[in-house]
Protein backbone atom coordinates (compact mmCIF):
# COMPACT_ATOMS: atom_id res chain seq x y z
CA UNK A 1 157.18 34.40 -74.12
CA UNK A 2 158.88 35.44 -77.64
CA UNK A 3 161.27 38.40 -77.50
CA UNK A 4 159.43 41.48 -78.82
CA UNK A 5 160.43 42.63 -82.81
CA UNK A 6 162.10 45.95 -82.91
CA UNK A 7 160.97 48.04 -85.89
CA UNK A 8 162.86 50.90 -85.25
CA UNK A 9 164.08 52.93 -82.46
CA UNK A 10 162.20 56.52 -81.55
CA UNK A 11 164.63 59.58 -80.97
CA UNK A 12 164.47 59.11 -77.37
CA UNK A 13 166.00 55.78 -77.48
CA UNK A 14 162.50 54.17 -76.85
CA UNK A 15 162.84 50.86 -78.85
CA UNK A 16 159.52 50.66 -81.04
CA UNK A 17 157.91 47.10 -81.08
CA UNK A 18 155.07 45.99 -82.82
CA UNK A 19 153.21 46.55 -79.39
CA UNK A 20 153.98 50.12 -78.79
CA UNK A 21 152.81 50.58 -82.94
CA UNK A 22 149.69 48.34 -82.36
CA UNK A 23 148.99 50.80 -78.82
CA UNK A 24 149.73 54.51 -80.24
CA UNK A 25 147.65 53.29 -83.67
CA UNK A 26 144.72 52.24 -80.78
CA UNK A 27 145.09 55.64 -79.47
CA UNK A 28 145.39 57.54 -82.52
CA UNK A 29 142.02 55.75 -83.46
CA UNK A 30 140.37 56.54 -80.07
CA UNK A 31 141.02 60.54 -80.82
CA UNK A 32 142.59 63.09 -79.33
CA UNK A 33 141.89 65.99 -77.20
CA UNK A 34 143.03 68.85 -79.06
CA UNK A 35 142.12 71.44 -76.03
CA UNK A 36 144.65 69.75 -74.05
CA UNK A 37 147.51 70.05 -76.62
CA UNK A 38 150.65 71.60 -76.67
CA UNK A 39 150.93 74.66 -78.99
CA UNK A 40 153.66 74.04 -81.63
CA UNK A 41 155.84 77.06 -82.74
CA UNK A 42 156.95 80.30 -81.28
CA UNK A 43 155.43 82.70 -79.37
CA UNK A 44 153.98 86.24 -82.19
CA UNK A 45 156.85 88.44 -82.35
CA UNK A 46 153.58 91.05 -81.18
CA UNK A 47 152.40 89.13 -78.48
CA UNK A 48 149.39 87.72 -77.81
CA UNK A 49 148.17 84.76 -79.54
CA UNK A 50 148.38 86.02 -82.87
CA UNK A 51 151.02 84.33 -85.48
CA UNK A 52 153.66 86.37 -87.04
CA UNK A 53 153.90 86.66 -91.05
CA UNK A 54 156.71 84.72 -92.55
CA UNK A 55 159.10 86.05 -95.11
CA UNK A 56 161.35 84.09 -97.35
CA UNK A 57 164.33 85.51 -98.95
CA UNK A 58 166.98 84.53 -101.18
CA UNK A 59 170.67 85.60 -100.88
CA UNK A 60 174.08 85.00 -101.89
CA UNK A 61 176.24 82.79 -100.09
CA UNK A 62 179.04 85.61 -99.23
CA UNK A 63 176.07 87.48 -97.83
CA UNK A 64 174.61 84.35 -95.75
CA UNK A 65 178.25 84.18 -94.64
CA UNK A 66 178.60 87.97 -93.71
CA UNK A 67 175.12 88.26 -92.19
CA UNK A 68 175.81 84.99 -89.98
CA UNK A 69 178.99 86.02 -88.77
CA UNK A 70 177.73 89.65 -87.48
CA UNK A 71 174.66 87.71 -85.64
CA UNK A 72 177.09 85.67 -83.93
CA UNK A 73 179.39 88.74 -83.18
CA UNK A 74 176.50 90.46 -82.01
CA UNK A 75 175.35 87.36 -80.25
CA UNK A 76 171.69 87.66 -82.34
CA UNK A 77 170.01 85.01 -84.46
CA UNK A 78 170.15 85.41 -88.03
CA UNK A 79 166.47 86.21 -88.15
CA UNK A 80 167.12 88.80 -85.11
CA UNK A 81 169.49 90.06 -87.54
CA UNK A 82 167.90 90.10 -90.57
CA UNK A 83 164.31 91.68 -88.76
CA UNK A 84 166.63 94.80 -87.29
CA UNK A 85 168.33 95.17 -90.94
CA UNK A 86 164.69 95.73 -92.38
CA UNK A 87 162.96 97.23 -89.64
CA UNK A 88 166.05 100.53 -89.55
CA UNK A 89 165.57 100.26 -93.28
CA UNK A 90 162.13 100.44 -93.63
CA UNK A 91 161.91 103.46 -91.09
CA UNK A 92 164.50 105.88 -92.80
């Protein structure tokens, strides 16, 4: 029996074969049951099942720097960090 060709290997260290493309491209083709899927993404920052808006800001480097420093110090993310900023802000 030949000695299966390696394409590639996936991130989990699975080696990928011509085989395991020729038998995900069979199920691909056969469909999937979305129902049964696993939701991608984070929970809403509301709750529920709801999505939270995005916002997309640009800043300077020595404020990237600042901002990322006082999450860590405060032991937030830089989004934590960045929603408490706007949210005292925006309530003055």
């Amino acid at each position: 029996m030949p000695t299966p060709r390696h394409l590639g290997v996936a991130k989990d260290g699975t080696p990928i074969t011509e085989e395991l493309t020729e038998e995900l491209a069979r199920e691909a083709e056969a469909g999937y049951d979305l129902s049964r899927a696993r939701r991608v993404g984070r929970r809403s920052l509301a709750g529920g099942a709801g999505r939270s808006p995005r916002l997309n800001i640009r800043i300077t480097p020595d404020l990237h720097a600042n901002a990322s420093e006082r999450a860590r110090r405060e032991g937030k993310s830089l989004s934590q960090l960045a929603r408490d900023a706007l949210e005292e802000y925006v309530t003055k």
